[in-house]
N, C-alpha and C. Protein backbone atom coordinates (compact mmCIF):
# COMPACT_ATOMS: atom_id res chain seq x y z
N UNK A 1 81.77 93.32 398.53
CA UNK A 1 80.58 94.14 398.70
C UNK A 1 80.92 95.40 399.48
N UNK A 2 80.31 96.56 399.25
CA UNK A 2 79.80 97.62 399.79
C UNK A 2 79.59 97.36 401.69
N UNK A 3 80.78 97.83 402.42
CA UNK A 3 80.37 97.42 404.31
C UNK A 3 79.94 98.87 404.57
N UNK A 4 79.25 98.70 405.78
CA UNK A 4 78.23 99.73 406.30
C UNK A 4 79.29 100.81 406.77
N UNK A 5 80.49 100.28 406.96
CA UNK A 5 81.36 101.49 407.61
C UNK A 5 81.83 102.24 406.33
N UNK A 6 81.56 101.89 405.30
CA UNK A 6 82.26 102.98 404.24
C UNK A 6 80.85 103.95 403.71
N UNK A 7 79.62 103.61 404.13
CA UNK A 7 79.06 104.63 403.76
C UNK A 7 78.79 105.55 405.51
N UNK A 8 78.76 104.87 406.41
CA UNK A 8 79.02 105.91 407.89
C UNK A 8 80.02 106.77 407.42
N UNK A 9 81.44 106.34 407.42
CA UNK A 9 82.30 107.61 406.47
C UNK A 9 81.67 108.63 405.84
N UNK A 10 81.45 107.85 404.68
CA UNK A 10 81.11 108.95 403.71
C UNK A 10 79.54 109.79 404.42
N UNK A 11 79.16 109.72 404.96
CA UNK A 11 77.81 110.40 406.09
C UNK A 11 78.60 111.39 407.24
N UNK A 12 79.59 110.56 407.56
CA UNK A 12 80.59 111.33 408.41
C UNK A 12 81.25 113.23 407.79
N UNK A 13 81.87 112.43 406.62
CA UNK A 13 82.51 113.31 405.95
C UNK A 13 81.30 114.65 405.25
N UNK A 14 79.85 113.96 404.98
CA UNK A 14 79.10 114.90 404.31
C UNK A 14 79.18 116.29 405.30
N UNK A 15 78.85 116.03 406.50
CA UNK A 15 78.46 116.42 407.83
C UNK A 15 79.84 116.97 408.41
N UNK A 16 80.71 116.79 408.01
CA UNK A 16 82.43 117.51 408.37
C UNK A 16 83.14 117.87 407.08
N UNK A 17 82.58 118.18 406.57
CA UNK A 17 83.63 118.43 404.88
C UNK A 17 84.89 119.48 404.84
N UNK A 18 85.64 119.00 406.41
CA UNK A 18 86.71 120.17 406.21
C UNK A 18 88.12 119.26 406.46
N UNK A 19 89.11 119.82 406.20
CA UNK A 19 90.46 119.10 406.39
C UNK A 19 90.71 118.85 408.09
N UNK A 20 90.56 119.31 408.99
CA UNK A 20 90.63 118.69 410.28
C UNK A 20 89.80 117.52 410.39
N UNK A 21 88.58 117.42 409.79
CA UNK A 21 87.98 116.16 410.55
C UNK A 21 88.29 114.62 409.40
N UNK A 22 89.04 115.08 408.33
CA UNK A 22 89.39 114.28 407.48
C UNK A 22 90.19 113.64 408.19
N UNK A 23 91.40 114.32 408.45
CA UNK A 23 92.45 113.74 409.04
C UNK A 23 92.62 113.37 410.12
N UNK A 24 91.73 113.43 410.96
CA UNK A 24 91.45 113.28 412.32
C UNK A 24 91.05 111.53 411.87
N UNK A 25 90.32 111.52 410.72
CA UNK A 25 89.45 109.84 410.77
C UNK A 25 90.20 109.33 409.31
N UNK A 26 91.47 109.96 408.96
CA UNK A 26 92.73 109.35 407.81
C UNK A 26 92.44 107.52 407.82
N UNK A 27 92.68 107.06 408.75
CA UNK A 27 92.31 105.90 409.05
C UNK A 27 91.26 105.17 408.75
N UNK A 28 90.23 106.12 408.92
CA UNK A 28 88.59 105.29 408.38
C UNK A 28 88.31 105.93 406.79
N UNK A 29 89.26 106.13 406.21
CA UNK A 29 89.36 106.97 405.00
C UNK A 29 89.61 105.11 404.20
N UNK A 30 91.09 105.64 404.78
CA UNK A 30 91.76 104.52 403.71
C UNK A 30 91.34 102.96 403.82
N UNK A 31 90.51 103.06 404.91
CA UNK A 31 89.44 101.44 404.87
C UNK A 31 88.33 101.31 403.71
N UNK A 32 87.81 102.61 403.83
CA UNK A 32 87.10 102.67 403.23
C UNK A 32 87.18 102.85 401.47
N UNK A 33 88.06 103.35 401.13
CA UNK A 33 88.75 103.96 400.11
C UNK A 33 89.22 101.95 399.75
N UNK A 34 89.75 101.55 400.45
CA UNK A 34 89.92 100.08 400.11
C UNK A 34 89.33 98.75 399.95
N UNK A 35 87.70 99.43 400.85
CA UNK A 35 86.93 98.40 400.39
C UNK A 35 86.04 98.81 398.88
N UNK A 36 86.23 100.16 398.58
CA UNK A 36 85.37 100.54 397.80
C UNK A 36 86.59 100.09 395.65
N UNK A 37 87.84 100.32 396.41
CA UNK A 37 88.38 99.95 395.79
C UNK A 37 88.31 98.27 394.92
N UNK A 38 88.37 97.70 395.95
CA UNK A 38 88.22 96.17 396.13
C UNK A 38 87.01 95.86 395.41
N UNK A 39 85.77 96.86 395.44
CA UNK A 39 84.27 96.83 395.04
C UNK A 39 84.63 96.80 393.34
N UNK A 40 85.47 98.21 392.90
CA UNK A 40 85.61 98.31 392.04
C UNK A 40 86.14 97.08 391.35
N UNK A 41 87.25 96.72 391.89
CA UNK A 41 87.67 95.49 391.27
C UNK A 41 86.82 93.98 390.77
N UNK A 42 86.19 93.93 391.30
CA UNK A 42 85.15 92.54 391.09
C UNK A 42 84.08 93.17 390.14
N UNK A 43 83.58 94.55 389.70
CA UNK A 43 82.59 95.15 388.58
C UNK A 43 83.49 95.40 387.73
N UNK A 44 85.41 95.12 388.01
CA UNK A 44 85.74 95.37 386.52
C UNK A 44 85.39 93.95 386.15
N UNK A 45 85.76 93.17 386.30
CA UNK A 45 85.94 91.63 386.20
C UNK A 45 84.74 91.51 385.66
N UNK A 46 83.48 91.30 386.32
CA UNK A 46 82.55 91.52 385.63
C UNK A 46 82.48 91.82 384.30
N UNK A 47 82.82 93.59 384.15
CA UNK A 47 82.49 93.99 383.01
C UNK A 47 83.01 93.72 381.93
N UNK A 48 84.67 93.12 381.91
CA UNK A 48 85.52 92.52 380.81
C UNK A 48 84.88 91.32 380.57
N UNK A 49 84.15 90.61 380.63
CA UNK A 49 83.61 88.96 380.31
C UNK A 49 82.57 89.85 378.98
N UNK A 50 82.29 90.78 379.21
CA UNK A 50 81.27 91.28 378.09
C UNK A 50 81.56 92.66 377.51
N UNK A 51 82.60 92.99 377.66
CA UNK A 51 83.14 94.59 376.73
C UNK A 51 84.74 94.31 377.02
N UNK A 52 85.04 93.53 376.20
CA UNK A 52 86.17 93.61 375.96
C UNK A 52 87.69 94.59 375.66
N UNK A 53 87.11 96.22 375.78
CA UNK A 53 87.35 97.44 375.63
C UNK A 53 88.03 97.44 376.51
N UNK A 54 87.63 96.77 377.37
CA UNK A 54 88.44 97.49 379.06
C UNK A 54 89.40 96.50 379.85
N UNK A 55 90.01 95.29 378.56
CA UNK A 55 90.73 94.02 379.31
C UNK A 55 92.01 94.80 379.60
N UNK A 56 91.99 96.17 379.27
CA UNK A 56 93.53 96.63 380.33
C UNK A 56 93.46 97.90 380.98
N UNK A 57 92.51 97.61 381.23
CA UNK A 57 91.99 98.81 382.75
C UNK A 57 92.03 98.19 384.06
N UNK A 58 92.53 98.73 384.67
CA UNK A 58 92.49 98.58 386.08
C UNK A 58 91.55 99.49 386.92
N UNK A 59 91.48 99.02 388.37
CA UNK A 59 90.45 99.48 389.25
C UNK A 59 91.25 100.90 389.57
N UNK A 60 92.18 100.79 389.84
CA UNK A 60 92.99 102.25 390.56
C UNK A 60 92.82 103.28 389.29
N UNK A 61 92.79 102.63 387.92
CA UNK A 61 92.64 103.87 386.66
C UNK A 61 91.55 103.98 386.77
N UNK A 62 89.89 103.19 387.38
CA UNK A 62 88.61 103.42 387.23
C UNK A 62 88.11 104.80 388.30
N UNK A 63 89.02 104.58 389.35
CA UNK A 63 87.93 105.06 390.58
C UNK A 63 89.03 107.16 391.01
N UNK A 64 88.00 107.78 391.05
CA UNK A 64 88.14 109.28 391.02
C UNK A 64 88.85 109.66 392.41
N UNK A 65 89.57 110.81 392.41
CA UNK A 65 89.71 111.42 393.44
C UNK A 65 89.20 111.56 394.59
N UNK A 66 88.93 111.96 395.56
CA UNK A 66 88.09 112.33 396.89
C UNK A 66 88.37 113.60 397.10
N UNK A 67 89.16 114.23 396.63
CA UNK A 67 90.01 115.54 396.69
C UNK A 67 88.91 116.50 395.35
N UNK A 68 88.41 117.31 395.65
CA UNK A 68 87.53 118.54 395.31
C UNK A 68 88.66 120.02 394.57
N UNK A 69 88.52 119.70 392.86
CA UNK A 69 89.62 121.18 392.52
C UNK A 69 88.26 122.34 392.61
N UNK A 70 88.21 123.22 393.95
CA UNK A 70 87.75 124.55 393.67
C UNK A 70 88.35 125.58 393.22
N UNK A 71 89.06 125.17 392.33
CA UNK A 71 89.69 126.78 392.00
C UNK A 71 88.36 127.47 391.26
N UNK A 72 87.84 127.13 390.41
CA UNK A 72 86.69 127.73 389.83
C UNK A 72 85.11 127.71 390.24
N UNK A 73 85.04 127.07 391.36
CA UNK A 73 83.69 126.84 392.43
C UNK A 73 83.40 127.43 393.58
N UNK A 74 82.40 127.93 393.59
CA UNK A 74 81.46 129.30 394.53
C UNK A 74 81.74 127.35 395.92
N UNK A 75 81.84 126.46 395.72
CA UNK A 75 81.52 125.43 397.02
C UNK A 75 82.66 125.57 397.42
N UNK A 76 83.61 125.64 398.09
CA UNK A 76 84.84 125.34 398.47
C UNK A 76 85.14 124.02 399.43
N UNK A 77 84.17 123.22 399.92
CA UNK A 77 84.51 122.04 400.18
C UNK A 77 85.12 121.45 399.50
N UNK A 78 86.25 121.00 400.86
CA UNK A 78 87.77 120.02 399.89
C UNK A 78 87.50 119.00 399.55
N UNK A 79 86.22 118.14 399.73
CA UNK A 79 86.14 116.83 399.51
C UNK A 79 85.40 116.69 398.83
N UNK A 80 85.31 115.29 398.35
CA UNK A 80 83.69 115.28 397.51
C UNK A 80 82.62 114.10 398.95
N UNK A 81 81.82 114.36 398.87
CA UNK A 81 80.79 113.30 399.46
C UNK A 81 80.40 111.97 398.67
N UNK A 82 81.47 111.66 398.35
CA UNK A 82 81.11 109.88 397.55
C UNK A 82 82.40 109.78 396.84
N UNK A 83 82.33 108.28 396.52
CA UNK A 83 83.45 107.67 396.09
C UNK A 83 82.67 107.32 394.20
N UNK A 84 83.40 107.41 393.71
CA UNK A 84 82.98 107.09 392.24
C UNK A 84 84.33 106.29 391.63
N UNK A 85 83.47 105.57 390.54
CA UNK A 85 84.46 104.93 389.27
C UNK A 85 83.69 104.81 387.93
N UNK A 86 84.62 105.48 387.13
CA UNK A 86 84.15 105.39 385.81
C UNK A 86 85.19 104.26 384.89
N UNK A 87 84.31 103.35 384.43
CA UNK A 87 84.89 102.53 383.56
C UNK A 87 84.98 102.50 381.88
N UNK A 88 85.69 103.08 381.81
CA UNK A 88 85.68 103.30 380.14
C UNK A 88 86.87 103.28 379.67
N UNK A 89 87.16 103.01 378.00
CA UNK A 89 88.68 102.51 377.47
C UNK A 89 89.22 104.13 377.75
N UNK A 90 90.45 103.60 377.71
CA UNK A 90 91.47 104.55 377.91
C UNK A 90 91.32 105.56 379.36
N UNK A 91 90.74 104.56 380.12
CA UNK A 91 90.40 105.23 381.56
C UNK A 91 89.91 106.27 381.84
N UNK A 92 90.54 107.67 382.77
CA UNK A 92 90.40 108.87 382.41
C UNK A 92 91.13 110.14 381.23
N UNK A 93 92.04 108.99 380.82
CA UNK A 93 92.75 110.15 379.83
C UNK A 93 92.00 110.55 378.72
N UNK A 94 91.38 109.67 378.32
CA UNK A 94 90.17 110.03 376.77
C UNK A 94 89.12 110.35 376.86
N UNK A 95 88.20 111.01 375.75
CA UNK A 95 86.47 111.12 376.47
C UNK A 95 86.48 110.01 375.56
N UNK A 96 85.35 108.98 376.26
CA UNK A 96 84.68 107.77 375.49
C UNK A 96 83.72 107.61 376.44
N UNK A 97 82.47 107.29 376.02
CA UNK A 97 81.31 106.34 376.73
C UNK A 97 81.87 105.65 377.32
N UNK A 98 80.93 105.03 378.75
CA UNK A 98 81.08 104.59 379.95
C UNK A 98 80.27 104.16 380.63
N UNK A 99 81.04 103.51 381.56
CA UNK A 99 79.79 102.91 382.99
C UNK A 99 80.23 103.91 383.99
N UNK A 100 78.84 104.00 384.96
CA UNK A 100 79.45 104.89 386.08
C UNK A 100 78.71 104.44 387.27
N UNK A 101 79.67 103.82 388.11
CA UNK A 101 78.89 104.00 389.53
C UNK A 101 79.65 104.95 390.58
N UNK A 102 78.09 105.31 391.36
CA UNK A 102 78.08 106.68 391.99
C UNK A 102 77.97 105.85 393.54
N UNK A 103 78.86 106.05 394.43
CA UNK A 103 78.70 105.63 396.00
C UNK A 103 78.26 106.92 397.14
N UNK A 104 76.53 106.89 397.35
CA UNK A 104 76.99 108.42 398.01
C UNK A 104 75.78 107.93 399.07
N UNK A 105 75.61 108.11 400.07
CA UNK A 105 74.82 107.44 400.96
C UNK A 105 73.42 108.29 400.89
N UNK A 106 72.42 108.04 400.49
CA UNK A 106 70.72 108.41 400.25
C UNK A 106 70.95 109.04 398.79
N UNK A 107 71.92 109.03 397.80
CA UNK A 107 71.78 109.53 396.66
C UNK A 107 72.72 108.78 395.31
N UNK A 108 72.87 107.04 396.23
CA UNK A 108 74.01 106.18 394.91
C UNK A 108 73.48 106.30 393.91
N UNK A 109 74.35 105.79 392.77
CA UNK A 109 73.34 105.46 391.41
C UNK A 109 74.10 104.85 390.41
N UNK A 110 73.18 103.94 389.23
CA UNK A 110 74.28 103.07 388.39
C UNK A 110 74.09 103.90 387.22
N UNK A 111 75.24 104.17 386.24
CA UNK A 111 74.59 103.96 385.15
C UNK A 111 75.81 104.79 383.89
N UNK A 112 75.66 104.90 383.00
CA UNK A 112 76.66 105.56 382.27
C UNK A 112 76.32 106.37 381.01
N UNK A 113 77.30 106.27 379.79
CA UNK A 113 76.70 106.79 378.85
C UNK A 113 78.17 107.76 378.42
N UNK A 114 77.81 109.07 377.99
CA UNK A 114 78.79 110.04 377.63
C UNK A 114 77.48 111.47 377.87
N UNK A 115 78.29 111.77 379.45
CA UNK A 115 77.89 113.59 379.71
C UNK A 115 78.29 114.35 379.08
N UNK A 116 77.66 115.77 378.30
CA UNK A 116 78.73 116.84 378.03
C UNK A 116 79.72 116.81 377.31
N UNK A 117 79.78 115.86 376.28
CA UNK A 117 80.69 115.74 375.06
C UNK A 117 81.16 117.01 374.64
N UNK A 118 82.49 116.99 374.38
CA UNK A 118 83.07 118.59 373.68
C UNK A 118 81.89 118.48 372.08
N UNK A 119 81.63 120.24 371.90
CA UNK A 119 80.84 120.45 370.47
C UNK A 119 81.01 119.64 369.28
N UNK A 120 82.76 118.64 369.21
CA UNK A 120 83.00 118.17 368.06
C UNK A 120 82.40 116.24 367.97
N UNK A 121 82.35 115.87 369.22
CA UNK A 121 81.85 115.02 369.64
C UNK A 121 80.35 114.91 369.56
N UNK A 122 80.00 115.72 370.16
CA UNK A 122 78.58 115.55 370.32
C UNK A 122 78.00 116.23 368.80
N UNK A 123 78.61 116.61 367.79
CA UNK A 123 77.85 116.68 366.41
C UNK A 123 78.02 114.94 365.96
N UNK A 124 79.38 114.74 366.35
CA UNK A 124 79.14 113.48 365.47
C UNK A 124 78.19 112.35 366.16
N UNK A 125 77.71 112.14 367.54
CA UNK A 125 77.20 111.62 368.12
C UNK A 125 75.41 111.92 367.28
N UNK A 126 74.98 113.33 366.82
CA UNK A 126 73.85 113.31 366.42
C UNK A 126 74.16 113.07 365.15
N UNK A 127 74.90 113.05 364.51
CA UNK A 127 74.94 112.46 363.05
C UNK A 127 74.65 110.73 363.16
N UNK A 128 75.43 110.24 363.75
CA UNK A 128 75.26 109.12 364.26
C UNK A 128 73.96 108.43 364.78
N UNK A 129 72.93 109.05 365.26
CA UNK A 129 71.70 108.72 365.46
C UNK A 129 70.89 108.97 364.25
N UNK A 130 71.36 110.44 363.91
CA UNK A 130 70.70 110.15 362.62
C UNK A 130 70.55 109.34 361.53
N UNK A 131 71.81 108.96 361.01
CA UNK A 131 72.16 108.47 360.50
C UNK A 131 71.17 106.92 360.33
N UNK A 132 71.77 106.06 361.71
CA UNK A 132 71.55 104.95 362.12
C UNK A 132 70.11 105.32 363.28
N UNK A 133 69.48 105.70 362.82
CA UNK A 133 67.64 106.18 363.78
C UNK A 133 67.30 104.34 364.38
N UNK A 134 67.53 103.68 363.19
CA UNK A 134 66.40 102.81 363.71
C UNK A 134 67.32 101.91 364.85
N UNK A 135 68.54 101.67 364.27
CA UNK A 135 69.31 100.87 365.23
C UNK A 135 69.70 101.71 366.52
N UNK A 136 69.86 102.75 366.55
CA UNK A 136 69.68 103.61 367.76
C UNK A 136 67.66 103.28 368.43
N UNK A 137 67.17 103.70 368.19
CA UNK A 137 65.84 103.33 368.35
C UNK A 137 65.60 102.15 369.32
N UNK A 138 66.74 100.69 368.78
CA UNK A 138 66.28 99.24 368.81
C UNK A 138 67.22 99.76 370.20
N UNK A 139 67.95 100.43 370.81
CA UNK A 139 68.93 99.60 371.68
C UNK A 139 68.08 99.94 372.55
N UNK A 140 67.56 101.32 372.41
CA UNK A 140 67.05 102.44 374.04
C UNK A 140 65.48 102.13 374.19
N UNK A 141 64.93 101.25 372.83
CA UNK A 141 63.50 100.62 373.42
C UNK A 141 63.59 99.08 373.59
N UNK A 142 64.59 98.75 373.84
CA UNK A 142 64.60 97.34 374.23
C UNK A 142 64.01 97.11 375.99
N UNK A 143 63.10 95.41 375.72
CA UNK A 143 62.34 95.82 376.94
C UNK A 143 63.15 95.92 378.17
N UNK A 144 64.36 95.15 378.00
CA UNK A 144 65.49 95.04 379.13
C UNK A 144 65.92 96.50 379.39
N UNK A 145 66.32 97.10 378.35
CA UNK A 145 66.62 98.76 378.39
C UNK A 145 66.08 99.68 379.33
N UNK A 146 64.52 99.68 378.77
CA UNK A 146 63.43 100.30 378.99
C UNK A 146 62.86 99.67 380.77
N UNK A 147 63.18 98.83 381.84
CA UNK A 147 62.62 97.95 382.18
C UNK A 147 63.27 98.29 383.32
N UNK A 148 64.76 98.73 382.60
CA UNK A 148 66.11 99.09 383.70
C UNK A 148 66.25 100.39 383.68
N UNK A 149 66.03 101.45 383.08
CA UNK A 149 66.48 102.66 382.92
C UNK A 149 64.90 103.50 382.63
N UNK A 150 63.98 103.40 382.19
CA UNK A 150 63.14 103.72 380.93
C UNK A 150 63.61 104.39 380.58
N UNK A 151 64.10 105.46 380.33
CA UNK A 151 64.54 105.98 379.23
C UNK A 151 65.67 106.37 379.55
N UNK A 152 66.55 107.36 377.95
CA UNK A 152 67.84 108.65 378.66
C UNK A 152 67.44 109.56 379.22
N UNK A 153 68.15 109.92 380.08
CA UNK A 153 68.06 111.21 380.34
C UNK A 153 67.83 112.31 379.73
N UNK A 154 67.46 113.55 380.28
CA UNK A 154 67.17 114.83 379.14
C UNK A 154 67.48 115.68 379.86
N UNK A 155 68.90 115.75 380.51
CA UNK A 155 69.47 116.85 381.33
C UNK A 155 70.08 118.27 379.85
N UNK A 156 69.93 118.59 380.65
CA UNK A 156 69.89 120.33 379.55
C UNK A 156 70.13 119.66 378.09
N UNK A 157 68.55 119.71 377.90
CA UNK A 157 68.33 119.08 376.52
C UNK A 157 67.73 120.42 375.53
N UNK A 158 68.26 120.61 374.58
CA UNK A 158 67.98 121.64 373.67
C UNK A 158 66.23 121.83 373.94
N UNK A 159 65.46 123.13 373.75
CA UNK A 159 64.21 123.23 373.68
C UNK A 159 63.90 123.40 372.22
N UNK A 160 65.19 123.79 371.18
CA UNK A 160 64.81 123.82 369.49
C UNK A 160 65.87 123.10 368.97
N UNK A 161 65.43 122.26 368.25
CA UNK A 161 66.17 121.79 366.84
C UNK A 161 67.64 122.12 366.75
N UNK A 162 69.00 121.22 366.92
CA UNK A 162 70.54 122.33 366.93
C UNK A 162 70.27 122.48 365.55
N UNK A 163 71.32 123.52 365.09
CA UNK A 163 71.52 123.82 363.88
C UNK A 163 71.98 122.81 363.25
N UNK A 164 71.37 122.64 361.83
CA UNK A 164 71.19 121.62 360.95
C UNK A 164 70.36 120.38 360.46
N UNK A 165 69.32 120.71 361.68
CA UNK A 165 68.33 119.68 361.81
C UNK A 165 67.04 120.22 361.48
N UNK A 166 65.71 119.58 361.29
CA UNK A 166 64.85 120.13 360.85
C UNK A 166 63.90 119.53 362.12
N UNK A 167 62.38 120.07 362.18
CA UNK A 167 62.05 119.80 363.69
C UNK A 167 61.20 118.81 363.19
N UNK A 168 60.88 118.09 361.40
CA UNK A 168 60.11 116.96 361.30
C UNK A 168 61.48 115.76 361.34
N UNK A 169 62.17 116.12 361.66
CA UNK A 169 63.29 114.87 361.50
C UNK A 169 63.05 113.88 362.61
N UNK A 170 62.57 112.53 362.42
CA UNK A 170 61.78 111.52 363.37
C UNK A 170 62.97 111.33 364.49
N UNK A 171 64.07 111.75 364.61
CA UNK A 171 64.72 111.49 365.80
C UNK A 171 64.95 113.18 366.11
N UNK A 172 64.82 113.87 366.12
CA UNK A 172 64.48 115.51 366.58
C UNK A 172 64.44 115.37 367.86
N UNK A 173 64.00 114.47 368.93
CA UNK A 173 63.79 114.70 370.26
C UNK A 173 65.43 114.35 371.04
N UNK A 174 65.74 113.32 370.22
CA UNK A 174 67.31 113.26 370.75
C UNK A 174 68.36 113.59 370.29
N UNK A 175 67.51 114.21 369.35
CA UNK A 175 69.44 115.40 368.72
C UNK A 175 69.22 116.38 369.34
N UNK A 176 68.48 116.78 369.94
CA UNK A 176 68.10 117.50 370.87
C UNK A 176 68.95 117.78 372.44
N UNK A 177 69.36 116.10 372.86
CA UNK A 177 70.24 116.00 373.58
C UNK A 177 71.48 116.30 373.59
N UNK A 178 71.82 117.32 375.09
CA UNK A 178 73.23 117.44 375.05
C UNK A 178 74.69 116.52 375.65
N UNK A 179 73.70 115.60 376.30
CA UNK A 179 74.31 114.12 376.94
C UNK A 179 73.86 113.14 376.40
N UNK A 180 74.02 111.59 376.50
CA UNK A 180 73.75 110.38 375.97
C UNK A 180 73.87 109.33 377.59
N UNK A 181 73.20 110.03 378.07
CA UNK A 181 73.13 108.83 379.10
C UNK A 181 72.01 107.99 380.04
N UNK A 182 72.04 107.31 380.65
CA UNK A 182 70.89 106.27 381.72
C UNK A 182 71.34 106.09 382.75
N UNK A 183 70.22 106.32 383.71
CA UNK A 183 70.94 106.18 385.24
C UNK A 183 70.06 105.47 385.74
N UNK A 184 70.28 104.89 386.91
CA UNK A 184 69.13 104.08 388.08
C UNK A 184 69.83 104.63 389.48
N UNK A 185 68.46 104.74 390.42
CA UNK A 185 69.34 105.27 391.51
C UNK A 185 69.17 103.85 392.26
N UNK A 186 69.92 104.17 393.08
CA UNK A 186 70.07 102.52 394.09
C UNK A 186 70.16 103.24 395.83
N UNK A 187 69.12 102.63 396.45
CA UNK A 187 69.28 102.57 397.65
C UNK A 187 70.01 102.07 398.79
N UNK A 188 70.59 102.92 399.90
CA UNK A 188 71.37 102.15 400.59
C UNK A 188 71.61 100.73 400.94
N UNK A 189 70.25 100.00 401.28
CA UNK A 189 69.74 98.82 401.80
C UNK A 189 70.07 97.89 400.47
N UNK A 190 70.08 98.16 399.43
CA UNK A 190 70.77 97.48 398.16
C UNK A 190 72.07 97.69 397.54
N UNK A 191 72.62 98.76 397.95
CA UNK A 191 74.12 99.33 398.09
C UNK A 191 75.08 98.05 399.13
N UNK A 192 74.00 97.57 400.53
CA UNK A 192 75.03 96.92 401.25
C UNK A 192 74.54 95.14 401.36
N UNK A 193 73.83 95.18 399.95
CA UNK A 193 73.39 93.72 400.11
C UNK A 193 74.56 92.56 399.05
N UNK A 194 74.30 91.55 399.27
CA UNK A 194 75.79 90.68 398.74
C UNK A 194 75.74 90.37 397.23
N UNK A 195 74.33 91.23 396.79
CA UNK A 195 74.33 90.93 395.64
C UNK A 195 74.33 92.05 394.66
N UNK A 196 75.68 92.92 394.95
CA UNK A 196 75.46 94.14 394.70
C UNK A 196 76.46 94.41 393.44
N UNK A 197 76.86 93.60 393.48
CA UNK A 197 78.23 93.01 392.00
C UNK A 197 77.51 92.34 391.30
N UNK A 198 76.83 91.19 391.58
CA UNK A 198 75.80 90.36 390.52
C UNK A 198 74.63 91.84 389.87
N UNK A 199 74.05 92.27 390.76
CA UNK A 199 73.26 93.30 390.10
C UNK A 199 74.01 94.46 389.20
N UNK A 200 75.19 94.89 389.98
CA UNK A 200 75.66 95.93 389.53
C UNK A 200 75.99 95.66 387.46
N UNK A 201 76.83 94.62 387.58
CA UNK A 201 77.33 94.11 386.56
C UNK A 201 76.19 93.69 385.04
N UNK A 202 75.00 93.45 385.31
CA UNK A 202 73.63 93.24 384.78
C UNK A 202 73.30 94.57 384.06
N UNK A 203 73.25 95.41 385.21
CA UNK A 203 72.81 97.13 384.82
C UNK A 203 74.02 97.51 383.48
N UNK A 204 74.77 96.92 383.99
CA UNK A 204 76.06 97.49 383.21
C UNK A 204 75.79 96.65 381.63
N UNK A 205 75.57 95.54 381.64
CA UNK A 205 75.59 94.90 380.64
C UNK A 205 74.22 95.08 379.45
N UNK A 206 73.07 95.45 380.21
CA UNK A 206 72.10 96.07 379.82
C UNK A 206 72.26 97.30 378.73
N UNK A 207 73.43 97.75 379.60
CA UNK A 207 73.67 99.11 379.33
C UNK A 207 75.17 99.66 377.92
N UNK A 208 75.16 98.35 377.66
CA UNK A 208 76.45 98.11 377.03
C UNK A 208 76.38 98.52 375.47
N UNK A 209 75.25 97.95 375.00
CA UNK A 209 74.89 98.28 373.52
C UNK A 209 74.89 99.67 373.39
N UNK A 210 74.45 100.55 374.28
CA UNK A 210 74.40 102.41 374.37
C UNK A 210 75.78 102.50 374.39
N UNK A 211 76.41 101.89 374.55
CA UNK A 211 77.88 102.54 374.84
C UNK A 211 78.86 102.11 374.06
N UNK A 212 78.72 100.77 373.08
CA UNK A 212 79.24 100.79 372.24
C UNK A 212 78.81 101.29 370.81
N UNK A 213 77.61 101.80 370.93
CA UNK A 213 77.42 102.72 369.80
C UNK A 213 78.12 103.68 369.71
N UNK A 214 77.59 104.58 371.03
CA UNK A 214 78.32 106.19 371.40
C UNK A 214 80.17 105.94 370.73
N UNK A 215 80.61 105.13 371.17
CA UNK A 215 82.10 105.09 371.27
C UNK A 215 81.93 104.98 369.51
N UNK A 216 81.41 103.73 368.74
CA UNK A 216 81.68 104.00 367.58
C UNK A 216 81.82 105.15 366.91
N UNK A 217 80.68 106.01 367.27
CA UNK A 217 80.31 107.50 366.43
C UNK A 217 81.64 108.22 367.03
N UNK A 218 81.93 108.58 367.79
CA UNK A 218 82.72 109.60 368.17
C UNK A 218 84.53 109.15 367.51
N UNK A 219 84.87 107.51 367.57
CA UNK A 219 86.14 107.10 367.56
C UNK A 219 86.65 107.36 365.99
């Protein structure tokens, strides 16, 4: 589980985001960095009993940097404020749908999908709904779905029709979309409770049918 000293860290670090006070607390880094690691490890386990995609992923290929590339960002903080792992085949080297948990203290969150697909991806992803409307339809109104997530997201979601679509086409609202994903946010006080792998792993599994669609269309 999630201990109270790895999100003090990460509260620490929000509040010092510079290389002296990093290294000053190197020590409460790599505790933390190891229990969160360790976290990761028991939600892979989890997640291989039911997506078999990922029986040769490891936790160290799941979980992201802490290290911030600004070469192209107006923020120049070196760090990031949270620990993350994305679980999906071929780790980080491929784009494929995914699970994602977010560790960030007053702003965690579960959930996955495929953000921001390159243009060649994300056509075939709306062909793919199109295509298959109703079985797309069945996964994202299921009551478990709907119950855990209600819906996808609609982060910078087209305001017209992309090219090639017509605006009576009965799935028009999600070809519309430029992501494919579901999130839940999770509160600290459930971030550090013992049942945070049993829950975590649920969300995930909920969330599994969205993600082995996505992966079909695009692979």
């Amino acid at each position: 589980m999630i201990e109270q000293s790895t999100l003090q860290f990460l509260k620490g670090l929000h509040n010092n985001n510079n290389r002296e006070w990093f290294l000053a607390n190197k020590v409460k880094y790599e505790a933390s960095k190891n229990n969160f690691l360790n976290f990761v490890e028991e939600i892979l386990f989890e997640i291989q009993k039911f997506d078999t995609h990922l029986n040769e992923l490891t936790s160290k290929q799941c979980v992201f940097r802490i290290n911030r590339d600004v070469r192209f960002s107006k923020n120049k903080d070196p760090y990031k404020n949270n620990f993350g792992a994305s679980f999906s085949k071929g780790a980080k080297k491929i784009t494929a749908a995914g699970y994602y948990f977010h560790l960030e203290p007053g702003a965690s969150f579960i959930g996955g999908g495929l953000w921001m697909p390159e243009a060649a991806d994300l056509q075939k992803l709306r062909q793919e709904v199109d295509y298959c409307f109703k079985e797309f339809t069945g996964i994202i109104t299921n009551k478990k779905f709907v119950t855990t997530f209600g819906s996808l997201s609609d982060e910078a979601k087209l305001s017209r029709p992309p090219k090639g679509y017509e605006v009576e086409n009965p799935a028009i609202e999600y070809l519309k979309l430029k992501s494919f994903t579901a999130i839940i946010p999770i509160k600290d006080v459930d971030i550090l409770d013992k049942g945070i792998v049993k829950k975590t792993s649920e969300i995930f599994k909920t969330l599994s049918p969205l993600i082995q669609f996505l992966n079909r269309a695009i692979d």
